[in-house]
Protein backbone atom coordinates (compact mmCIF):
# COMPACT_ATOMS: atom_id res chain seq x y z
CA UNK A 1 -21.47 -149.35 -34.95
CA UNK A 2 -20.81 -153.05 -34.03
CA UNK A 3 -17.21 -152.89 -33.94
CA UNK A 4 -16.85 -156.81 -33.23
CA UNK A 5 -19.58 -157.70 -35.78
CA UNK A 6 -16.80 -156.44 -38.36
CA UNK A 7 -13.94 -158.01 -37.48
CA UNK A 8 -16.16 -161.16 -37.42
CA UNK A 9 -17.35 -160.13 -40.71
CA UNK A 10 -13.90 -159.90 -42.19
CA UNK A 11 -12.82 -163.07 -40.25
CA UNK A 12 -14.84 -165.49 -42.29
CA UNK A 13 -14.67 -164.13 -45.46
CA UNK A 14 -10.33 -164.22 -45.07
CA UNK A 15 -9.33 -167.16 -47.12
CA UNK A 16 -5.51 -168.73 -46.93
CA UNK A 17 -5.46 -170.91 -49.82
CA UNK A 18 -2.17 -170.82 -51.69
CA UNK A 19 -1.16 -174.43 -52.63
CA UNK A 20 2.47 -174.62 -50.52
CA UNK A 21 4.39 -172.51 -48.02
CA UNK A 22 7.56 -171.82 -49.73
CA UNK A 23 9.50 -169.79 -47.39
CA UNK A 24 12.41 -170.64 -45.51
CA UNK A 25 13.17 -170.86 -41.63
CA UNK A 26 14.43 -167.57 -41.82
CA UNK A 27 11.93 -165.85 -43.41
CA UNK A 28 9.35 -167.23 -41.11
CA UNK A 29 10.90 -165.92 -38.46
CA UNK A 30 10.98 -162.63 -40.01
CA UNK A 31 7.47 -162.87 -41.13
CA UNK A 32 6.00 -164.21 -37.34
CA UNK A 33 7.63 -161.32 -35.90
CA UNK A 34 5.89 -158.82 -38.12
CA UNK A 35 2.91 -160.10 -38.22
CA UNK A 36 2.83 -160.35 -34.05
CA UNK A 37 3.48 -156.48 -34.40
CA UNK A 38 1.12 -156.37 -37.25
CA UNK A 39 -2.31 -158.05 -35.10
CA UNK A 40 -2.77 -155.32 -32.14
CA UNK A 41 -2.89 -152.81 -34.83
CA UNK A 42 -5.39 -154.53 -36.95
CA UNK A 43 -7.74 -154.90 -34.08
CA UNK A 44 -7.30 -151.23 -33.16
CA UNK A 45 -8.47 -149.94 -37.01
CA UNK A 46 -11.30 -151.57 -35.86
CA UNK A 47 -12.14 -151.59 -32.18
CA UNK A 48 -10.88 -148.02 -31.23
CA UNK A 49 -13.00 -145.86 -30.11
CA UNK A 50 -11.18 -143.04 -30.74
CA UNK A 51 -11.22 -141.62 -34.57
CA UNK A 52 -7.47 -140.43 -34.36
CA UNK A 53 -6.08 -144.11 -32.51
CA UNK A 54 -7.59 -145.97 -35.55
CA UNK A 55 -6.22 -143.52 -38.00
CA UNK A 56 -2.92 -143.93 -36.31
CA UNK A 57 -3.56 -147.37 -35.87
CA UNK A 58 -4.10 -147.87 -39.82
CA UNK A 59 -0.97 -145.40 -40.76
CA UNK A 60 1.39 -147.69 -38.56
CA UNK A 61 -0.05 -151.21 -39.46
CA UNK A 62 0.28 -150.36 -44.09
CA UNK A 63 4.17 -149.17 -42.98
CA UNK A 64 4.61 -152.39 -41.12
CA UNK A 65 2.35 -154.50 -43.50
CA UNK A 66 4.60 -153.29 -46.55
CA UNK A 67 7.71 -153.92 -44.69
CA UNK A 68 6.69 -157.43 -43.86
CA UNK A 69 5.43 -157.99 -47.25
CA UNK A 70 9.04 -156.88 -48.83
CA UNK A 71 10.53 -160.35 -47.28
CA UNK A 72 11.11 -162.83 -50.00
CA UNK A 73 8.67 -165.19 -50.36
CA UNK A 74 5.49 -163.43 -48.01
CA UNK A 75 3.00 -164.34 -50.67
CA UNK A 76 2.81 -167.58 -49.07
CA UNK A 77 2.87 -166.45 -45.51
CA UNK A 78 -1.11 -166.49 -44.38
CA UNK A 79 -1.53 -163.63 -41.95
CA UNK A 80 -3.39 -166.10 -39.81
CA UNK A 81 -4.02 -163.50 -36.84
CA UNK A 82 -4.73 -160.47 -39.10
CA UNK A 83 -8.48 -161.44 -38.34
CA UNK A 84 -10.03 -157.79 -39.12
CA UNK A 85 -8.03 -157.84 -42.75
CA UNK A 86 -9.70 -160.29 -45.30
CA UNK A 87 -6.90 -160.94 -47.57
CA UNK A 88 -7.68 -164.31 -50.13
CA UNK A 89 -6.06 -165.56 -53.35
CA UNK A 90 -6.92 -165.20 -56.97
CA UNK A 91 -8.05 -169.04 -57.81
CA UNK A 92 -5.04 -169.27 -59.86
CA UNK A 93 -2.92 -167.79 -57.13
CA UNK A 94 -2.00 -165.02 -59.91
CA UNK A 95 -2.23 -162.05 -56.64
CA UNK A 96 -3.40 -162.13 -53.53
CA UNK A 97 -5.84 -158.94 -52.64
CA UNK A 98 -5.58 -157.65 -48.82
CA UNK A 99 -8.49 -155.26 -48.25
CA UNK A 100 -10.10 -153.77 -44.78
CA UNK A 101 -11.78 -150.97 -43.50
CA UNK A 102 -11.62 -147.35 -41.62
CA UNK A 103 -14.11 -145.90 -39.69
CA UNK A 104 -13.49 -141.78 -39.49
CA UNK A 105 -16.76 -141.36 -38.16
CA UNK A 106 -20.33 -142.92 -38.87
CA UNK A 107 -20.80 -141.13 -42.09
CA UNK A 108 -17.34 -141.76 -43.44
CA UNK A 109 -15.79 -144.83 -44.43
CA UNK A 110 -12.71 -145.88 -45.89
CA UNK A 111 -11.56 -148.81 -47.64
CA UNK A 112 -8.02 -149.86 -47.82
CA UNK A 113 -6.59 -152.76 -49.84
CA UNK A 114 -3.52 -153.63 -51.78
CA UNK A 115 -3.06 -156.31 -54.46
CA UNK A 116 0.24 -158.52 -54.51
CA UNK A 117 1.55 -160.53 -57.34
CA UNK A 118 2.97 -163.41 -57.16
CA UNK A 119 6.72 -163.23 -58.36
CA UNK A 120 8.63 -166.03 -60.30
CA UNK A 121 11.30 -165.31 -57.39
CA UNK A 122 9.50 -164.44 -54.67
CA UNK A 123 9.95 -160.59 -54.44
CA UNK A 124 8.01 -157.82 -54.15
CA UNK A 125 5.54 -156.38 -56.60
CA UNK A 126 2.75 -154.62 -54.63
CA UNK A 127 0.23 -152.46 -55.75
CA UNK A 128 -1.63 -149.91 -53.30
CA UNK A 129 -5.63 -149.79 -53.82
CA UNK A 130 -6.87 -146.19 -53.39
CA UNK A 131 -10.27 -145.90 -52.30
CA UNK A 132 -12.25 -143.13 -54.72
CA UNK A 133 -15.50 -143.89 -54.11
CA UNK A 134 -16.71 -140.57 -52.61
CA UNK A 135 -15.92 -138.84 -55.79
CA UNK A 136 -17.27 -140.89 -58.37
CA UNK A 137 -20.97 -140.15 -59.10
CA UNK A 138 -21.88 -143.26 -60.85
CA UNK A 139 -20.29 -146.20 -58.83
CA UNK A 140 -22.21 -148.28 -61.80
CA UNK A 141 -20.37 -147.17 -64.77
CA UNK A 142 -17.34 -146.59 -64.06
CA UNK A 143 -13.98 -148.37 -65.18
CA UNK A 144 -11.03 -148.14 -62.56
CA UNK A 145 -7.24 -148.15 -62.07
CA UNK A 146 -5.85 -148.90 -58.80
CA UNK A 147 -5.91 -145.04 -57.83
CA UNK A 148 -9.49 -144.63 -58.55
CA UNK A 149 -10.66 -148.12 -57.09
CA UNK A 150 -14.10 -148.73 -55.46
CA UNK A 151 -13.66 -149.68 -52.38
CA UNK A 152 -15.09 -152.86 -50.67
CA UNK A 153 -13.82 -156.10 -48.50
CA UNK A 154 -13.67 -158.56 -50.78
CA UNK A 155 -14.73 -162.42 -49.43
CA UNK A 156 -14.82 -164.11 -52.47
CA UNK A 157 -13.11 -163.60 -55.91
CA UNK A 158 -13.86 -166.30 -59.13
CA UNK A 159 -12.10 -166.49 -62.56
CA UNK A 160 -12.96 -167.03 -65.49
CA UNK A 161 -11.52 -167.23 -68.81
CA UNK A 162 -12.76 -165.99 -72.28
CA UNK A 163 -10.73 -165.80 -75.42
CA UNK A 164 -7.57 -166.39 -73.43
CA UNK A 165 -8.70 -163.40 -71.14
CA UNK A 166 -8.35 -163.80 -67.59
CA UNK A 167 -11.48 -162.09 -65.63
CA UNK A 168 -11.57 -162.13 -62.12
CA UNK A 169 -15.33 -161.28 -60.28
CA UNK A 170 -14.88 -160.10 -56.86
CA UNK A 171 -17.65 -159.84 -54.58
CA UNK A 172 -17.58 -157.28 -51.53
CA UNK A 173 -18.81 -155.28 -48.63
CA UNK A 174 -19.30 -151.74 -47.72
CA UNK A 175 -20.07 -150.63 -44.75
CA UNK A 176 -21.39 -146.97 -46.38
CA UNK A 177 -22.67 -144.78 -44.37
CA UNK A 178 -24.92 -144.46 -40.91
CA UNK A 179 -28.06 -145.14 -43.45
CA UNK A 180 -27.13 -147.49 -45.78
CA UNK A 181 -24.55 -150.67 -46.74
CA UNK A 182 -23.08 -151.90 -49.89
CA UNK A 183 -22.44 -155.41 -51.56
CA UNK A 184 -20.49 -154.76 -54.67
CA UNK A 185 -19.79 -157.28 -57.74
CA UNK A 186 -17.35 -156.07 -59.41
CA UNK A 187 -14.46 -156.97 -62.12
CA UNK A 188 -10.61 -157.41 -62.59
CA UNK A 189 -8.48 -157.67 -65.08
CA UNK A 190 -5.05 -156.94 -65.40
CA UNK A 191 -3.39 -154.80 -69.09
CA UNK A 192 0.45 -154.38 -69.11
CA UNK A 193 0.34 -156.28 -65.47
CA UNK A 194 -2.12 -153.11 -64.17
CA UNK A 195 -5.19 -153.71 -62.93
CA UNK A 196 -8.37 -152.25 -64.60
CA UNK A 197 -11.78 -152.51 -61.87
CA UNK A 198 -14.84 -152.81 -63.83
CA UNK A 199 -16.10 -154.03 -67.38
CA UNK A 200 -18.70 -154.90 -69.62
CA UNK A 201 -19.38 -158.72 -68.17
CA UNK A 202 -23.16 -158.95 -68.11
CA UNK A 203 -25.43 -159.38 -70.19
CA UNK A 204 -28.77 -158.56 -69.47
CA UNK A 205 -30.79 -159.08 -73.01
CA UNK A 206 -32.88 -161.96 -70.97
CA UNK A 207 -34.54 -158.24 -69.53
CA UNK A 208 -34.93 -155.34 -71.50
CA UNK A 209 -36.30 -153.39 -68.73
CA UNK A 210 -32.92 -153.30 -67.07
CA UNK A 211 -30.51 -151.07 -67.56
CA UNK A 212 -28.83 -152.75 -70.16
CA UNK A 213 -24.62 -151.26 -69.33
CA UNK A 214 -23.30 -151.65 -65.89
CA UNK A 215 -19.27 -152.13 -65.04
CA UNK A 216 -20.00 -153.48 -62.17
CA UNK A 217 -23.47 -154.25 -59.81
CA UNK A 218 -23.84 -151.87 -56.88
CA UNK A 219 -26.48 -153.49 -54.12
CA UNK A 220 -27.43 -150.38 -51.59
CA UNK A 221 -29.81 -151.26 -48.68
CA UNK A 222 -31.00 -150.61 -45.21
CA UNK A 223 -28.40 -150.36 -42.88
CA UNK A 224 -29.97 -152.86 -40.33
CA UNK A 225 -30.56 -155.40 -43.52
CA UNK A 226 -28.11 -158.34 -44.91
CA UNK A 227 -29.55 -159.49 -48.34
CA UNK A 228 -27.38 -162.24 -49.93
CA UNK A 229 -24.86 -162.00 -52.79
CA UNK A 230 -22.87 -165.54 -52.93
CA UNK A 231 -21.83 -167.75 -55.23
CA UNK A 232 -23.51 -171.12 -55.42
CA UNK A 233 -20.37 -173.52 -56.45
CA UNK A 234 -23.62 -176.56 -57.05
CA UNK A 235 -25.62 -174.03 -59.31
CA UNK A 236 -22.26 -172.32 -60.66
CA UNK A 237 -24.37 -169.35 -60.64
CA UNK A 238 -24.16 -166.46 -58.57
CA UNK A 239 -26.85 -165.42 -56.45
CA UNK A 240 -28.33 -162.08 -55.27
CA UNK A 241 -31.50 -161.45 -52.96
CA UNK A 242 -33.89 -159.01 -54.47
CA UNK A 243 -34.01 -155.51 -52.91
CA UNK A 244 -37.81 -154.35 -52.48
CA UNK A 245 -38.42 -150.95 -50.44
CA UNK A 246 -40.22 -151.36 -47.42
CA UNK A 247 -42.02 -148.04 -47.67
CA UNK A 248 -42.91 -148.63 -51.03
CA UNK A 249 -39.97 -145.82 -52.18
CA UNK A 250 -37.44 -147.84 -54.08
CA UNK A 251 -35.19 -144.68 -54.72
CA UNK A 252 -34.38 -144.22 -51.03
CA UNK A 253 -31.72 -146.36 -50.52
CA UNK A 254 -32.11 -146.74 -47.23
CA UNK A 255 -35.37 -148.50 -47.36
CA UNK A 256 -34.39 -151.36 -49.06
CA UNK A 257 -34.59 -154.84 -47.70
CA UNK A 258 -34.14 -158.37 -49.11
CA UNK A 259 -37.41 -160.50 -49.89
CA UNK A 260 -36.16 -163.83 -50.01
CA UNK A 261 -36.66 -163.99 -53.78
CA UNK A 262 -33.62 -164.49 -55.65
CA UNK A 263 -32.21 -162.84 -58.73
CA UNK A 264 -28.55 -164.77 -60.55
CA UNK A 265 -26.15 -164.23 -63.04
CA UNK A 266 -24.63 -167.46 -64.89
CA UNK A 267 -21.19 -167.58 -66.93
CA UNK A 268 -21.44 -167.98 -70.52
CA UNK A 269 -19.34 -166.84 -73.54
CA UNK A 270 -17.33 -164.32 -71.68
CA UNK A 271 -20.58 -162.81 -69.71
CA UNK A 272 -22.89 -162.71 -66.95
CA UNK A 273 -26.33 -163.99 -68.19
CA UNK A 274 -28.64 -162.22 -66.23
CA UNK A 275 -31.31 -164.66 -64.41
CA UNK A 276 -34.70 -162.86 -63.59
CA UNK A 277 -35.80 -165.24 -61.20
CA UNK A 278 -33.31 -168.28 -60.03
CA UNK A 279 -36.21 -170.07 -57.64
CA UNK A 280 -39.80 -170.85 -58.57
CA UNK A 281 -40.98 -170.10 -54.75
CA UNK A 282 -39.32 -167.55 -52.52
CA UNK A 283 -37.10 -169.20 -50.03
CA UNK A 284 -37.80 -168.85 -46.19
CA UNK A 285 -35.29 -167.39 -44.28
CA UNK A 286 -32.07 -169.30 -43.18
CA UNK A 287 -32.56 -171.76 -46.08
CA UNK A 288 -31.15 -169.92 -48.69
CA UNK A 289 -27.83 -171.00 -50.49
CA UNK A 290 -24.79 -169.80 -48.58
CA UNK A 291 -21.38 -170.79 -49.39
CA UNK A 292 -19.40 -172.90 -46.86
CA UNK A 293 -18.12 -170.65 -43.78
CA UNK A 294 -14.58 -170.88 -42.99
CA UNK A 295 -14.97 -172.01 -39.51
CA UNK A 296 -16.00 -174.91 -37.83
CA UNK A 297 -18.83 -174.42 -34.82
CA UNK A 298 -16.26 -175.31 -32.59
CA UNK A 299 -14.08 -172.51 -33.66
CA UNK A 300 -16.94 -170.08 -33.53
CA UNK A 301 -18.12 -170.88 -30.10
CA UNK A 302 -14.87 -170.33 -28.33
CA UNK A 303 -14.19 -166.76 -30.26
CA UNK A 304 -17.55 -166.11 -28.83
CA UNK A 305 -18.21 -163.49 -31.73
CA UNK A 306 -21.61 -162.72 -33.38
CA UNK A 307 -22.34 -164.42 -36.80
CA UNK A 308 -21.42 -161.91 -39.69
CA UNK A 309 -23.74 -160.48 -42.04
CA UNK A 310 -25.32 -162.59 -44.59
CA UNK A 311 -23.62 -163.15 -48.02
C-alpha cells in the first residue's frame, strides 16, 4: 500500500475555508501547541509500518484531537499541518467534518471522522463518527446515525436547500480492501441537531433500468483504477466516470475500470436528476473536468509527493 500516495490524497482534498479566525492570542497558543503534538501522530496512522504503532498512533492523536478541539473557539483554528486528516467546512460553515483513515492490515480498513458544530459561543459540541461499514450488507440502502456511519474521507461536501431543508452531499474515498476501492456520494442532514447519513435525493425516472431507490451511490472498482466523481462548479452538475468490467464480468468488483464516458446527476426540486450520458463523445484521458486542486505547482514540487488519485 502507497502509504505517501494517501496522505497526498487526503492533503488536497483538506479544505480550510471558514470566513474569519476568531480566536484569541491565547487560544492560539493553546491550539499551536496541540496541534504540533497532534502532526507526528497523524503521519504515523499513516506511514507506520507497524499495525499496533498506527493503532496506538490513532488512539493517542482522537484523545489529543478532542482535547484541542475543547478550547473555545477551535472551529476556526485550520489544522494546517494535520496533512493525512482531510477535515473541510459545510458551505454554510454549519460543522466542520474531520475524517481519515486506519490501516489494520490490507484487508481491513477503518475510517475515523468526527463532525463539529459550530457554537453561537464558541464551545464544544462534537460528535464522534463510527465507522459500520463491515456490518451493513447493503451500503446502498441504508439510512445512518453517527454510530452506524459509512465510512469514507470526505474532499468535497455541497448544500443545498429544498423546502427550507438543509441537505448536505458529501463525496468520499475508501480505500476498501487489497481488491477493490470506494468513492461514495452520500447525504446529510441533521433532525433534533443529529445527523442522519443517507436519503432519498435522486431521482432516476430519466432511466427505468436503474435501480430506481438508493440512499446513497456506492462506486466499487479495481484497486489499481481512479475513475472520477467531482463536482463541476461550470456545469453545476456532478460528475461520475462510468464503471465497465474489463473482463467482461461486471459483478466482480474488482474488475471494474473507468471508460472515460461520463454519467451526472443535476439539482432540481430537492433531487438528483440522474444524467445518462453528460458528454456526446467520450473524453480522452487527462481532459476530463476536475475541480481546482488546492495547491499550487510550486507547492507540489517541493513536497515532492505523488499526485493523488483522480476525483
Amino acid at each position: 500500500m502507497n502509504k505517501i500516495l494517501v496522505i497526498s490524497f487526503a492533503l488536497l482534498f483538506t479544505l480550510n475555508n471558514a470566513t474569519a479566525q476568531h480566536f484569541s492570542k491565547e487560544e492560539h497558543s493553546i491550539l499551536k501547541s496541540k496541534e504540533d503534538s497532534l502532526q507526528p501522530l497523524s503521519e504515523k496512522i499513516v506511514m507506520a509500518i507497524n499495525p499496533a504503532d498506527r493503532l496506538t498512533a490513532d488512539s493517542f492523536f482522537t484523545k489529543i484531537l478532542v482535547r484541542a478541539l475543547k478550547t473555545k473557539n477551535s472551529f476556526n483554528y485550520p489544522f494546517d499541518s494535520l496533512f493525512a486528516i482531510s477535515k473541510i467546512y459545510a458551505p454554510d460553515s454549519a460543522f466542520r467534518i474531520y475524517t481519515w483513515q486506519l490501516v489494520i492490515d490490507e484487508n481491513k480498513i477503518r475510517q475515523r471522522g468526527a463532525i463539529q458544530m459550530k457554537t453561537a459561543d464558541g464551545s464544544l459540541k462534537l460528535i464522534p463518527l463510527i465507522d459500520n461499514s463491515d456490518n451493513i450488507s447493503k451500503l446502498q440502502d441504508s439510512i445512518a446515525n453517527n454510530k452506524s456511519w459509512i465510512g469514507a474521507i470526505y474532499y468535497k461536501v455541497l448544500m443545498n436547500k429544498f423546502q427550507d431543508k438543509k441537505i448536505y452531499t458529501l463525496l468520499g474515498y475508501d480505500e476498501g480492501n487489497i481488491r477493490i476501492s470506494r468513492k461514495i456520494l452520500d447525504f446529510l442532514h441533521f433532525e433534533n441537531e443529529e445527523p442522519i447519513f443517507g436519503g432519498a435525493y435522486f431521482d432516476y425516472s430519466s432511466d427505468t433500468s436503474h435501480i430506481q431507490y438508493e440512499a446513497r451511490h456506492v462506486m466499487e472498482f479495481k484497486k489499481e483504477a481512479g475513475p472520477r466523481l467531482t463536482y463541476d462548479e461550470e456545469m453545476k452538475m456532478i460528475i461520475m466516470e462510468h464503471l465497465v468490467s474489463e473482463s467482461n464480468e461486471p459483478t466482480k468488483k474488482w474488475t471494474l475500470v473507468g471508460d472515460g464516458d461520463y454519467e451526472g446527476y443535476k439539482w432540481e426540486k430537492g433531487k438528483w436528476n440522474y444524467i445518462q450520458k453528460v458528454f456526446t463523445q467520450v473524453i480522452p484521458e487527462g481532459k476530463a473536468p476536475v475541480p481546482e486542486q488546492f495547491l499550487d505547482k510550486k507547492e507540489n514540487d517541493k513536497l515532492k509527493v505523488p499526485k493523488a488519485p483522480n476525483d
